[in-house]
C-alpha atoms as a PDB file:
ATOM      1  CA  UNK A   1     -25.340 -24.000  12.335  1.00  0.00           C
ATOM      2  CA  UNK A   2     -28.296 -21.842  12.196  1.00  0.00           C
ATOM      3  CA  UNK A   3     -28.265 -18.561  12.774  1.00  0.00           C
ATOM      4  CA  UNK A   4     -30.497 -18.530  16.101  1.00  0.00           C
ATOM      5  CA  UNK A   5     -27.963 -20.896  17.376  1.00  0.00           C
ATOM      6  CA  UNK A   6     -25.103 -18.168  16.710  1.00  0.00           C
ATOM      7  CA  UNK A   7     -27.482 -15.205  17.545  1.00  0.00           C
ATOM      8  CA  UNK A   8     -27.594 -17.496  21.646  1.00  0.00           C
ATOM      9  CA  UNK A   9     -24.298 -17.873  21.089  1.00  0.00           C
ATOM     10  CA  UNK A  10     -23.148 -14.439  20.658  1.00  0.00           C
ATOM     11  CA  UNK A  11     -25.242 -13.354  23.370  1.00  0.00           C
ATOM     12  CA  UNK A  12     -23.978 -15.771  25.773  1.00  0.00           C
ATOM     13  CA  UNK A  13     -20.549 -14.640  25.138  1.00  0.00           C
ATOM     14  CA  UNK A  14     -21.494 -10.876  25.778  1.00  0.00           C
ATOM     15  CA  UNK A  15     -23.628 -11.511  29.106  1.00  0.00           C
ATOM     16  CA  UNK A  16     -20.611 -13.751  30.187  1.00  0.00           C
ATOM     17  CA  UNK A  17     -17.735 -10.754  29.126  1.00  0.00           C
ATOM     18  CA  UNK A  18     -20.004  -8.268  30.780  1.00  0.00           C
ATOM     19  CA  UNK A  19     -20.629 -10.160  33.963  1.00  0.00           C
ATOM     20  CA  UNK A  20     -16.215 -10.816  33.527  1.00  0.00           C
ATOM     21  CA  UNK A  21     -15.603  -7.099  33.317  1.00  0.00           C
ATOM     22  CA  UNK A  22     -17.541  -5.038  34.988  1.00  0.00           C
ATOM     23  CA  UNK A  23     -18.081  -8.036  38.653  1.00  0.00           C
ATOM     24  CA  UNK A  24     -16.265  -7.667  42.094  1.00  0.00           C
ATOM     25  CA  UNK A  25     -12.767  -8.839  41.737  1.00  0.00           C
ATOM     26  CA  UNK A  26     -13.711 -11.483  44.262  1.00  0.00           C
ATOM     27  CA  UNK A  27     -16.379 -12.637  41.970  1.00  0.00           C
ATOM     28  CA  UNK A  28     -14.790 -12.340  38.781  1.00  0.00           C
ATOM     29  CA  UNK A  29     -14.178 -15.843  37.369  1.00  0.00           C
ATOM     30  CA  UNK A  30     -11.052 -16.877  37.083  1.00  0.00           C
ATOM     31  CA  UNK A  31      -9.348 -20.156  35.216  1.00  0.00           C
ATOM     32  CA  UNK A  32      -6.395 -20.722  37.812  1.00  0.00           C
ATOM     33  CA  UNK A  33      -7.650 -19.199  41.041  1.00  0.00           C
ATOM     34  CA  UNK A  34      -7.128 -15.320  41.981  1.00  0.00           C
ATOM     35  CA  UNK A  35      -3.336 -15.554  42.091  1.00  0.00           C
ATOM     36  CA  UNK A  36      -3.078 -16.231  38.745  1.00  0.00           C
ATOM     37  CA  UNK A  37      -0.036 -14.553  36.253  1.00  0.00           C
ATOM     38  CA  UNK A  38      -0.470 -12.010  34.154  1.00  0.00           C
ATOM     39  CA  UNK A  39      -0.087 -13.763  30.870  1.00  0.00           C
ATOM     40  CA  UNK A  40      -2.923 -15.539  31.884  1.00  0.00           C
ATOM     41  CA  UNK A  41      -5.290 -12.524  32.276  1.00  0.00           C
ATOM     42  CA  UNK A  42      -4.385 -11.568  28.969  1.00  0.00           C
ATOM     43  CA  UNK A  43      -5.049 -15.142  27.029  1.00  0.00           C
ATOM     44  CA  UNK A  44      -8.442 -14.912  28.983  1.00  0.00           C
ATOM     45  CA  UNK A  45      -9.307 -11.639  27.635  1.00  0.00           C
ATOM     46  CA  UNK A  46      -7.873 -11.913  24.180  1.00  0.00           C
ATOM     47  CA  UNK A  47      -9.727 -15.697  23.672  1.00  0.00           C
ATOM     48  CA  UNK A  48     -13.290 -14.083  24.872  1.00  0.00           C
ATOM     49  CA  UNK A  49     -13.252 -11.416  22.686  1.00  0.00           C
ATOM     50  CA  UNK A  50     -11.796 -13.073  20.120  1.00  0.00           C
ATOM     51  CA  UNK A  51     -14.749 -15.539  20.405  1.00  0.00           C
ATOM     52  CA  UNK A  52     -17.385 -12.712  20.603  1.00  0.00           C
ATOM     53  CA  UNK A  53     -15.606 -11.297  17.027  1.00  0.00           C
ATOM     54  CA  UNK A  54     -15.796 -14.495  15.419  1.00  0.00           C
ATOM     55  CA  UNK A  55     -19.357 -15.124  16.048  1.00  0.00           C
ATOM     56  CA  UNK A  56     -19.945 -11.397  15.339  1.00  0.00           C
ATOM     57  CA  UNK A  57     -18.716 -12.193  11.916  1.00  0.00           C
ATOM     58  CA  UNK A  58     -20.824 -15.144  11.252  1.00  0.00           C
ATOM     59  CA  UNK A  59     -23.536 -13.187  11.711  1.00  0.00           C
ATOM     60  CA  UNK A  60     -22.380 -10.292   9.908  1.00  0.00           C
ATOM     61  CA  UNK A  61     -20.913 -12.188   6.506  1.00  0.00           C
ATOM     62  CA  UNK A  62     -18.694  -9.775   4.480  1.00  0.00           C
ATOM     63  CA  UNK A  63     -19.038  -6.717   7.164  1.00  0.00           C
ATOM     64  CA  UNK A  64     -15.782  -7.110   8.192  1.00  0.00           C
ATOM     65  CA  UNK A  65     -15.424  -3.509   9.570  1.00  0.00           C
ATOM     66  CA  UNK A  66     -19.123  -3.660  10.787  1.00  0.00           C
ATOM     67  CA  UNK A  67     -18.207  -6.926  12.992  1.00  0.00           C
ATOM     68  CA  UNK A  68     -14.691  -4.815  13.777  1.00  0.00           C
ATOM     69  CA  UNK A  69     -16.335  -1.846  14.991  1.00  0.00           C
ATOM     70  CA  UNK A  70     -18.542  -3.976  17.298  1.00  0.00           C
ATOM     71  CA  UNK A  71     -16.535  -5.910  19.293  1.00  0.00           C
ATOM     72  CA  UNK A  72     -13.943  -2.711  19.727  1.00  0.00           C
ATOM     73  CA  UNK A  73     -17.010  -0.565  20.921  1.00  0.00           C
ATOM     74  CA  UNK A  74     -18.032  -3.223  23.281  1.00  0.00           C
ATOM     75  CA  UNK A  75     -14.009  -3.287  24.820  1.00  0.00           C
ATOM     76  CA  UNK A  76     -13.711   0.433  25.166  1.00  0.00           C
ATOM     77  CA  UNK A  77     -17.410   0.233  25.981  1.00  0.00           C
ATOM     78  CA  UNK A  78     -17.213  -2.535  28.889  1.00  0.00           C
ATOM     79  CA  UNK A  79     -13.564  -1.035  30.119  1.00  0.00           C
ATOM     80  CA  UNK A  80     -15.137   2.503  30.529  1.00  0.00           C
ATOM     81  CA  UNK A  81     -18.117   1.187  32.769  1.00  0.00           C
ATOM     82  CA  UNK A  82     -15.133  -0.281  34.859  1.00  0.00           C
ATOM     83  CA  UNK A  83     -14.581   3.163  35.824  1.00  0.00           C
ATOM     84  CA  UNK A  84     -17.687   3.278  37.638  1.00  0.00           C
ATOM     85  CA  UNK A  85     -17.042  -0.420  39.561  1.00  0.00           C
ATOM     86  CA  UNK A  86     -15.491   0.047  43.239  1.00  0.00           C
ATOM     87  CA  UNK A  87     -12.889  -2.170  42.572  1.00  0.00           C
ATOM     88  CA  UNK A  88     -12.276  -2.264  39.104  1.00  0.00           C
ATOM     89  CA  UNK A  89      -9.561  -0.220  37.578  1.00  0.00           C
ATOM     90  CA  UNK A  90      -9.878   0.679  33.367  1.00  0.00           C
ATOM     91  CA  UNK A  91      -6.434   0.635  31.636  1.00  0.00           C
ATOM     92  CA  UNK A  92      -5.578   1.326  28.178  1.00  0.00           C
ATOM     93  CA  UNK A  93      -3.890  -1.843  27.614  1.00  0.00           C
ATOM     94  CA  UNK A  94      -6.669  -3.549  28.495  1.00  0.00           C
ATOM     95  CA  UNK A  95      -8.878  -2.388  25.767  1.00  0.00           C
ATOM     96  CA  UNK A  96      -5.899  -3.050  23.271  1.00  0.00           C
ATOM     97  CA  UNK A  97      -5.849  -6.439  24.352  1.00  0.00           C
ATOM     98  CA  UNK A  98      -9.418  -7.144  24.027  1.00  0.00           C
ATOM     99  CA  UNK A  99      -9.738  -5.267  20.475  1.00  0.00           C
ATOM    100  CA  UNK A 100      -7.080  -7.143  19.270  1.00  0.00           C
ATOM    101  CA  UNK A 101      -8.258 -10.590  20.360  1.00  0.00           C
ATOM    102  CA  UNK A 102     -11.814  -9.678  18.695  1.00  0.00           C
ATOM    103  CA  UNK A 103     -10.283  -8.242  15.580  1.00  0.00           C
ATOM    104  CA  UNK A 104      -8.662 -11.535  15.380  1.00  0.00           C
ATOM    105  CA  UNK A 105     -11.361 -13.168  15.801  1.00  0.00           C
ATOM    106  CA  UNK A 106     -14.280 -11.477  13.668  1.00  0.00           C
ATOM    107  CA  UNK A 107     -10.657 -11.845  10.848  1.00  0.00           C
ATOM    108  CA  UNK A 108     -10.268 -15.605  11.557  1.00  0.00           C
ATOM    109  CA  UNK A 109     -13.749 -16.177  10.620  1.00  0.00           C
ATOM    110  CA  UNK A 110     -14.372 -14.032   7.534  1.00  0.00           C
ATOM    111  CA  UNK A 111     -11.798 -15.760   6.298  1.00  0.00           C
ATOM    112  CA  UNK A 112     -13.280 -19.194   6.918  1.00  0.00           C
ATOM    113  CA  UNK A 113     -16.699 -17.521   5.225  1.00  0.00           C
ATOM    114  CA  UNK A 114     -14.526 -16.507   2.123  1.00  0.00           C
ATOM    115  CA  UNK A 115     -13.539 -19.702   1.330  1.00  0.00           C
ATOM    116  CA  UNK A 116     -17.263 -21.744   2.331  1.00  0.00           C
ATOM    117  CA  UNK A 117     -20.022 -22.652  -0.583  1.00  0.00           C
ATOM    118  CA  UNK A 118     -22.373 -19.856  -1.176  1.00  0.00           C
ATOM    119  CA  UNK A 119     -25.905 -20.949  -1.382  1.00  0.00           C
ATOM    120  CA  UNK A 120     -27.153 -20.446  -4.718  1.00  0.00           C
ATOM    121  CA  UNK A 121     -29.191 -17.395  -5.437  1.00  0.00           C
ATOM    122  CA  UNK A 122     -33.000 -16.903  -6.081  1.00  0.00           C
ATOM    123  CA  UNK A 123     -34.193 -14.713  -8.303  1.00  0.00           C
END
């Protein structure tokens, strides 16, 4: 994939996370309507930024804590701004879910890098 396609991708992601976070609870998007369970919630925010780590990573091969420190300042980041949304509520819990889920992620795909062909060197 080239790396313009990954740089739209990534950005994608974020604008759709931001728009996630910090919208109306009657606008938020939702997979199973707005009565749906917790557990739910929680495999929604741990897949999107777990997603948004793993493209993070592909463009940032062998900065593992580079592509860590990203997507965890973008949680506490995006969770903070919540405070400032008239419906919205920031919780501690939710920033642990979404760090995780991104540290997962930008993980998952440094390892898949590790183990892919390097290009040969010019010089």
């Amino acid at each position: 994939m080239r790396r313009n396609h990954v740089i739209a991708a990534a950005g994608i992601c974020l604008a759709l996370i931001v728009y996630a976070t910090l919208a109306r609870l009657a606008g938020r998007p939702a997979l199973m309507g707005h009565a749906e369970a917790y557990w739910v919630v929680v495999i929604e925010r741990f897949s999107a930024y777990g997603l948004l780590g793993f493209l993070l990573s592909f463009l940032l091969p062998g900065r593992l804590k580079l592509a860590c420190a990203l997507v965890v300042a973008v949680a506490i980041g995006l969770e903070v701004l919540q405070a400032v949304t008239p419906d919205r509520d920031p919780r501690l819990i939710d920033v642990l879910q979404k760090a995780a889920g991104g540290t997962v992620g930008v993980l998952l795909a440094q390892t898949i890098l590790a183990f892919l062909p390097r290009p040969p060197s010019q010089g």
